[in-house]
Protein backbone atom coordinates (compact mmCIF):
# COMPACT_ATOMS: atom_id res chain seq x y z
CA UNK A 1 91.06 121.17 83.02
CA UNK A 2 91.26 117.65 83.57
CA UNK A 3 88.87 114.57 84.63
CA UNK A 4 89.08 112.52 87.64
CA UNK A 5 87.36 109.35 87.51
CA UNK A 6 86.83 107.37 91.04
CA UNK A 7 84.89 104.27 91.39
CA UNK A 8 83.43 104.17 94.88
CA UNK A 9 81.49 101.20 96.89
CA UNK A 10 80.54 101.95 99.99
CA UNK A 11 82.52 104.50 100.12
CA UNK A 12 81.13 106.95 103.10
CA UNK A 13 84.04 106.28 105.42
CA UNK A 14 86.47 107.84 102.86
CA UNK A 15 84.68 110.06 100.71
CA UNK A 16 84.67 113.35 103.07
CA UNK A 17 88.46 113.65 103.15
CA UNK A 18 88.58 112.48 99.50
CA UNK A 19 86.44 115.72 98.61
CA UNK A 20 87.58 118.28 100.47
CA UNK A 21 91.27 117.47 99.53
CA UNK A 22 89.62 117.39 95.87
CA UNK A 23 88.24 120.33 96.15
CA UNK A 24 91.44 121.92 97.45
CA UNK A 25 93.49 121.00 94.44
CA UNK A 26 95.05 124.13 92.04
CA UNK A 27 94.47 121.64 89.02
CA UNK A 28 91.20 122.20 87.95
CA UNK A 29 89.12 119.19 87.09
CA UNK A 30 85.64 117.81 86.73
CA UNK A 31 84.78 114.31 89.26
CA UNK A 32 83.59 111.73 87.13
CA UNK A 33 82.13 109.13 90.51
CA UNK A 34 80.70 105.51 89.34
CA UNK A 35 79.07 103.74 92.22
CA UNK A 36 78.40 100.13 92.19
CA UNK A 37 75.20 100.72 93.90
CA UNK A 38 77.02 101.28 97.52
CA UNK A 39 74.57 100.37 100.76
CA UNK A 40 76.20 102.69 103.60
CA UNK A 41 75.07 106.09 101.97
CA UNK A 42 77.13 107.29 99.66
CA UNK A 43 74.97 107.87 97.07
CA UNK A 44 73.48 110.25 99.67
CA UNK A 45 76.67 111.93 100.61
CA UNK A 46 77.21 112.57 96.74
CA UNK A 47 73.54 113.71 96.43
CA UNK A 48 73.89 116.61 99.24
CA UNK A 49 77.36 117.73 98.01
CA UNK A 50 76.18 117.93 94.72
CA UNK A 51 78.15 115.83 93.12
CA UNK A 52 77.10 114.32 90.01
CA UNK A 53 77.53 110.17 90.09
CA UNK A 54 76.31 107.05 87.90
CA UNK A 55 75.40 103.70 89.44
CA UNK A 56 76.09 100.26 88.08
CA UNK A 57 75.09 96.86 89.54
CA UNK A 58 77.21 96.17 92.14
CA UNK A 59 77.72 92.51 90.20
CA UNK A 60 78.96 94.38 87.23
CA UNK A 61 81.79 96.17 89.02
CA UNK A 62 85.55 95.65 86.96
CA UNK A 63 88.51 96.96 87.70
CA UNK A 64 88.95 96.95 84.08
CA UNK A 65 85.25 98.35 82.76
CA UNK A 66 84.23 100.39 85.15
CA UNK A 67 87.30 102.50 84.69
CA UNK A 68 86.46 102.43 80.95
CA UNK A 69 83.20 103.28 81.76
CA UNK A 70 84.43 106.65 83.36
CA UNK A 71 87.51 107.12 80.37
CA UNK A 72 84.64 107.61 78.16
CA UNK A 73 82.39 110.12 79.81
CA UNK A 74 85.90 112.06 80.73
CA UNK A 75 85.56 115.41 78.44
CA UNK A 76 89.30 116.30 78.79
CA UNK A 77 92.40 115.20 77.34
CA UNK A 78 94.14 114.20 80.88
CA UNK A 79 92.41 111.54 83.12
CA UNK A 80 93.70 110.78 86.55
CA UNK A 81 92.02 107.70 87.94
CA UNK A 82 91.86 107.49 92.15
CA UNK A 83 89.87 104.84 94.22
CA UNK A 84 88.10 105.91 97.19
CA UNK A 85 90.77 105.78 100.08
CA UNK A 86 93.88 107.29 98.02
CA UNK A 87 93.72 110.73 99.69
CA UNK A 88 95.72 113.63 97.90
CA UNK A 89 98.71 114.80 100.62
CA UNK A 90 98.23 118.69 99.56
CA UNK A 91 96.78 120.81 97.10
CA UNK A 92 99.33 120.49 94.38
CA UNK A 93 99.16 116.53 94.36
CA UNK A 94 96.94 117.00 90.72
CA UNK A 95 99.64 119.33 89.25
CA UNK A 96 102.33 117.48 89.64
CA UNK A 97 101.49 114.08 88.00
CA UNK A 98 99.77 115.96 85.01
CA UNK A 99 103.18 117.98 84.97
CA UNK A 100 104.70 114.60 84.92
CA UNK A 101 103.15 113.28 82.18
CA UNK A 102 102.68 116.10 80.09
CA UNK A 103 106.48 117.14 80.65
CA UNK A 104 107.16 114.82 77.44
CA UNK A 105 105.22 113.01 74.63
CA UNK A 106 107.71 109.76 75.09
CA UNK A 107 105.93 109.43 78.48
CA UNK A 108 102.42 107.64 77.91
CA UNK A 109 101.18 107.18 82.12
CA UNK A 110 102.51 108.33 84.99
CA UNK A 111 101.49 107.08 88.56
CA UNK A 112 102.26 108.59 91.92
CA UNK A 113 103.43 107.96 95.36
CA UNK A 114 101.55 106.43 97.83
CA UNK A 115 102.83 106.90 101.33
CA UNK A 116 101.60 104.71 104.57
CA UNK A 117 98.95 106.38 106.23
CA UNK A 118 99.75 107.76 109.52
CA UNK A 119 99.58 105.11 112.18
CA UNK A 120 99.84 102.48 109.72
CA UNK A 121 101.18 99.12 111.10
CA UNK A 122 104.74 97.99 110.02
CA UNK A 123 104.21 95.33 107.59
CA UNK A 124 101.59 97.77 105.57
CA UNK A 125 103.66 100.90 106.01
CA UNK A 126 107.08 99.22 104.77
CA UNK A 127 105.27 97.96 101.22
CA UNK A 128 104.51 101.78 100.61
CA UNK A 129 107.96 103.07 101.38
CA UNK A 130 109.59 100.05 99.39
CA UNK A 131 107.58 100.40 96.41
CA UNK A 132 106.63 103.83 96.34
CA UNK A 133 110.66 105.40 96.53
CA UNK A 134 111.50 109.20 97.25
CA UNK A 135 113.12 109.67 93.41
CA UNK A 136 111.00 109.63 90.28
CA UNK A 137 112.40 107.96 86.93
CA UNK A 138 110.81 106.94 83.76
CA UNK A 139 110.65 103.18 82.92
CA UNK A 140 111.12 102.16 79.64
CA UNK A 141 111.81 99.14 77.72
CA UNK A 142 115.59 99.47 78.02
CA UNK A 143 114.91 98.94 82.18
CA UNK A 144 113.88 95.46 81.70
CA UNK A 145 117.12 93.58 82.10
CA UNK A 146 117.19 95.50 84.87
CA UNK A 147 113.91 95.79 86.42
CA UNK A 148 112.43 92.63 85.37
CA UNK A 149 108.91 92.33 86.29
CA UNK A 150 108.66 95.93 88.28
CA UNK A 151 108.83 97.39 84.86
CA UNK A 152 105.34 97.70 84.37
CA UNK A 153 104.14 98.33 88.27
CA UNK A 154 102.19 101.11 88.21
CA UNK A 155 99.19 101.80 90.29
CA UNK A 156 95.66 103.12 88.89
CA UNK A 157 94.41 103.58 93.00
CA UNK A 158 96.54 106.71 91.67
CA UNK A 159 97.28 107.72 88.06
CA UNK A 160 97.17 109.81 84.99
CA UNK A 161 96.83 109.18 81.30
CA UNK A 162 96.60 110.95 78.05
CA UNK A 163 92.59 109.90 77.17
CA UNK A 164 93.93 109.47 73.20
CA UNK A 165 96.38 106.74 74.43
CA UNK A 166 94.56 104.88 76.23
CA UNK A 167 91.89 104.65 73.51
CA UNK A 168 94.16 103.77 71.18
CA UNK A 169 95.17 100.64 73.06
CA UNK A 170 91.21 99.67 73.60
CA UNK A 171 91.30 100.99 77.08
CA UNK A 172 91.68 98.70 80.01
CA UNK A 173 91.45 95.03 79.48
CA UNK A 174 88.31 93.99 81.20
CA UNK A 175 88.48 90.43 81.61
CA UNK A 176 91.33 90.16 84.33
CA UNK A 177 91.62 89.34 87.86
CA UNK A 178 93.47 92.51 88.98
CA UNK A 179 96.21 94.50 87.24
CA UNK A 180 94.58 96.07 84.66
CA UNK A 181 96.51 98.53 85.12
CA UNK A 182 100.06 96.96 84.78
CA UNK A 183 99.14 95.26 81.38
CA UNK A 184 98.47 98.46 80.02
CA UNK A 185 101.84 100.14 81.28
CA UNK A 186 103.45 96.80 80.06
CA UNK A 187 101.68 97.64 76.24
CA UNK A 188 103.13 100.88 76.47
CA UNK A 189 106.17 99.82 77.47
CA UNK A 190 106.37 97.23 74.74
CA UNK A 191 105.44 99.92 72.64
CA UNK A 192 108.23 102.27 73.32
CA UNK A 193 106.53 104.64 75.45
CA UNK A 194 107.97 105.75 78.70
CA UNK A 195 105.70 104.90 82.00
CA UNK A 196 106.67 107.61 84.37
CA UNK A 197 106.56 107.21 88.93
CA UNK A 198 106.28 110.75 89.84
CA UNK A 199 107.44 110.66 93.56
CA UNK A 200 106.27 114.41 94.04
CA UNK A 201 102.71 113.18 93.49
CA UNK A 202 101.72 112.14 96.62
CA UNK A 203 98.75 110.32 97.99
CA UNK A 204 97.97 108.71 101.32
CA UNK A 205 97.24 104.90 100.70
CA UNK A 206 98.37 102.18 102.47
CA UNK A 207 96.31 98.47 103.77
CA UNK A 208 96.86 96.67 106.73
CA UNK A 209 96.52 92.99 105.62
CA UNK A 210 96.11 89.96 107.58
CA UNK A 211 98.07 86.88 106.96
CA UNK A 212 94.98 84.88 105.17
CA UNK A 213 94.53 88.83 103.24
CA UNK A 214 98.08 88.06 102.28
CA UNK A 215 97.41 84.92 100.91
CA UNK A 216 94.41 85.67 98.99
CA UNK A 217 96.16 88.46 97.11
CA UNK A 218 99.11 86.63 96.17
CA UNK A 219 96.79 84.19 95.25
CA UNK A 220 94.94 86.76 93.19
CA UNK A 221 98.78 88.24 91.48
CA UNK A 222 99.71 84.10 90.81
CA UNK A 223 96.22 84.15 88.47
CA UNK A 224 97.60 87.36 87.40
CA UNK A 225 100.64 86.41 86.18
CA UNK A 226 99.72 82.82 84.43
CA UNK A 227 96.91 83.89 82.46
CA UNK A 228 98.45 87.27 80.99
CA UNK A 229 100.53 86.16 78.49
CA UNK A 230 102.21 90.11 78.34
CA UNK A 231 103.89 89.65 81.65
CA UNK A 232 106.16 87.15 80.05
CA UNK A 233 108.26 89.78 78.33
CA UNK A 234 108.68 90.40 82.34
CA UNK A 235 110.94 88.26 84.28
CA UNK A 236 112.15 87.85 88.14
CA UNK A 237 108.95 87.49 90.16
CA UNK A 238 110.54 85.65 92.76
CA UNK A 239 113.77 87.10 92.40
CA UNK A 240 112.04 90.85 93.22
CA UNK A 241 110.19 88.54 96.10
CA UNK A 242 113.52 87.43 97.58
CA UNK A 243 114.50 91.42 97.49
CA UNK A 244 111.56 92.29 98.96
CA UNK A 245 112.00 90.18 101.76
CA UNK A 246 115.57 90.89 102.61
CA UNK A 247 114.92 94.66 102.63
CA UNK A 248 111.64 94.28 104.76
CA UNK A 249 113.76 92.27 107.50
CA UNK A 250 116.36 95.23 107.33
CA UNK A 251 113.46 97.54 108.05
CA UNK A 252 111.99 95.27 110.87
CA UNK A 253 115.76 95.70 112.46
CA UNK A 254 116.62 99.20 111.89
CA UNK A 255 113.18 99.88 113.30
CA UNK A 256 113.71 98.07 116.68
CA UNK A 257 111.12 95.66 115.70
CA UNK A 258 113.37 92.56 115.54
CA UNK A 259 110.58 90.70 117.34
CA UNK A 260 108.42 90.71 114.83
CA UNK A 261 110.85 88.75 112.14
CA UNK A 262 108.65 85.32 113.19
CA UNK A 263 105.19 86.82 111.92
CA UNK A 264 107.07 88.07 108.99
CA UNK A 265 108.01 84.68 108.59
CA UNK A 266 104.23 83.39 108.47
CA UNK A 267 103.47 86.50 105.88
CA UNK A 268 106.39 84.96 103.73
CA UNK A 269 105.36 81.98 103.52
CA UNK A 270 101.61 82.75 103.13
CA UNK A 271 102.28 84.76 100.07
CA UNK A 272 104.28 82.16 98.70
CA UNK A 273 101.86 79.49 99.04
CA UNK A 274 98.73 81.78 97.83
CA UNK A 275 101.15 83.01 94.75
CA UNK A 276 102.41 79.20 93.62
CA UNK A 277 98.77 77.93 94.20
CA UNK A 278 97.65 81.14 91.80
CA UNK A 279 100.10 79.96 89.28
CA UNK A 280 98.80 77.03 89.05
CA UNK A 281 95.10 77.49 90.20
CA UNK A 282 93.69 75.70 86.52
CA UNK A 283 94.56 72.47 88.48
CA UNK A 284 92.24 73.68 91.41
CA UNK A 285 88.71 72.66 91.43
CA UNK A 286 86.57 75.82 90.85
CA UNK A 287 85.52 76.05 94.12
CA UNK A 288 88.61 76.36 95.85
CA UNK A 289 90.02 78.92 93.53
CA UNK A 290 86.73 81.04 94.54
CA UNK A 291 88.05 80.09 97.68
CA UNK A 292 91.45 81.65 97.54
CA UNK A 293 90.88 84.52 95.92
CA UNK A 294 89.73 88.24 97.06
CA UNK A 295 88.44 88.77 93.92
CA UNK A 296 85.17 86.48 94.34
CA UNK A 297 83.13 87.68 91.57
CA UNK A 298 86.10 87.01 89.06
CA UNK A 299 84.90 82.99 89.52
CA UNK A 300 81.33 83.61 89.16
């Protein structure tokens, strides 16, 4: 047995796939659900499927928290953490990242792949096929010279930890914009623990953003990346942004969608304004960097 902990907010669009692939799985597992008080009837949909769910203020929501929230009601020694639109691609999905990271103690998390979901548009479906490779590896410290800043990236809308190690490191930060996440991969990491991508593990989970979505996330990973003082044993930002761009125009043209290289263009540089002005966002007045950011209630 295992736990499964999902946060959910307003959830109802996703949850009935999410459950029945759930409840499909040959890894047997309890559903640990945390609601941040959702208004479109989830609660509801829990309630007549009988599953069992806590609410929170919506206001008190972290990425961070919450998550702790559900590592400590987990009563099994394996947690696999989803969010509410990462939808398992078969039954075995479950399996094969607790496989992963139970195949050696060296390996501290593993995370799986997330592939476009079908009829995704270009832009969202070439970020999930870029980052989310067909070949697993474990990343260790020795991969930093050559992995720079990717080191870390990990994913928690999908992934699996030992509930021992994670206590041991405090659980999840809780005061961070995003990535909690990546800064505990990155402790591990620094700690001489493997962080293992199990490409077998499959989920669908993919976003189609919008140019000013684009900029408020990059806005979101520049905050990220000045005020956690652990992504400085990570280098290349930019450099893995330049390599990200070149591949995604190779896509564009093996795809036959030359024509779109202009809006790519915009996307570019949208990301790279929203990530320089989140590198430097303690120069902003407060209200802009509300502003600028998805993450409103980090300001507040």
């Amino acid at each position: 047995m295992i736990s499964v902990v999902i946060p959910t907010y307003n959830a109802a669009r996703h949850l009935p796939a999410l459950l029945d692939r759930l409840a499909g799985q040959t890894m047997p597992h309890e559903l640990i659900v945390i609601d941040s008080s959702s208004k479109d009837g989830t609660p509801e949909m829990l309630r007549r499927r009988g599953i069992p769910f806590s609410s929170i203020p919506t206001a008190s929501f972290n990425h961070g928290g919450t998550r702790n929230l559900g590592l400590r009601r987990a009563s099994h020694d394996v947690v696999v953490f989803l969010t509410q639109d990462a939808l398992p691609a078969n039954d075995y999905t479950l399996e094969r990242i607790v496989t992963m990271l139970t195949s050696d103690d060296l390996i501290a998390m593993a995370y799986g792949r997330q592939l476009p979901y079908p009829g995704a548009r270009i832009f969202g479906e070439f970020a999930r096929l870029h980052l989310y490779p067909a070949q697993s590896r474990v990343k260790t410290r020795a991969d930093i010279p050559e992995l720079g800043i990717r080191t870390p990236s990990c994913s928690n809308s999908f992934a699996a930890y030992r509930k021992a190690d994670l206590l041991a490191l405090g659980g999840f930060p809780e005061r961070t914009i995003m990535g909690e996440d990546v800064i505990v991969a990155a402790q591990f990491i620094l700690q001489d623990r493997g962080v293992a991508y199990c490409a077998e593990a499959e989920v669908y989970h993919s976003h189609d953003y919008t140019v000013g979505e684009e900029l408020r996330r990059y806005f979101d990973i520049g905050v990220f990346h000045d005020e956690q003082a652990i992504m400085r044993e990570f280098s290349g930002a930019e450099a893995q942004g330049i390599r990200y761009l070149l591949d995604e125009t190779t896509h564009l043209i093996q795809r036959r969608k030359s024509h779109l290289i202009p809006a790519q263009f915009v996307r570019v540089v949208a990301k790279y304004v929203g990530y320089r002005a989140g590198r430097m966002h303690r120069n902003l007045p407060s209200g802009w960097r509300q502003f600028l950011s998805m993450s409103k209630n980090y300001w507040t």
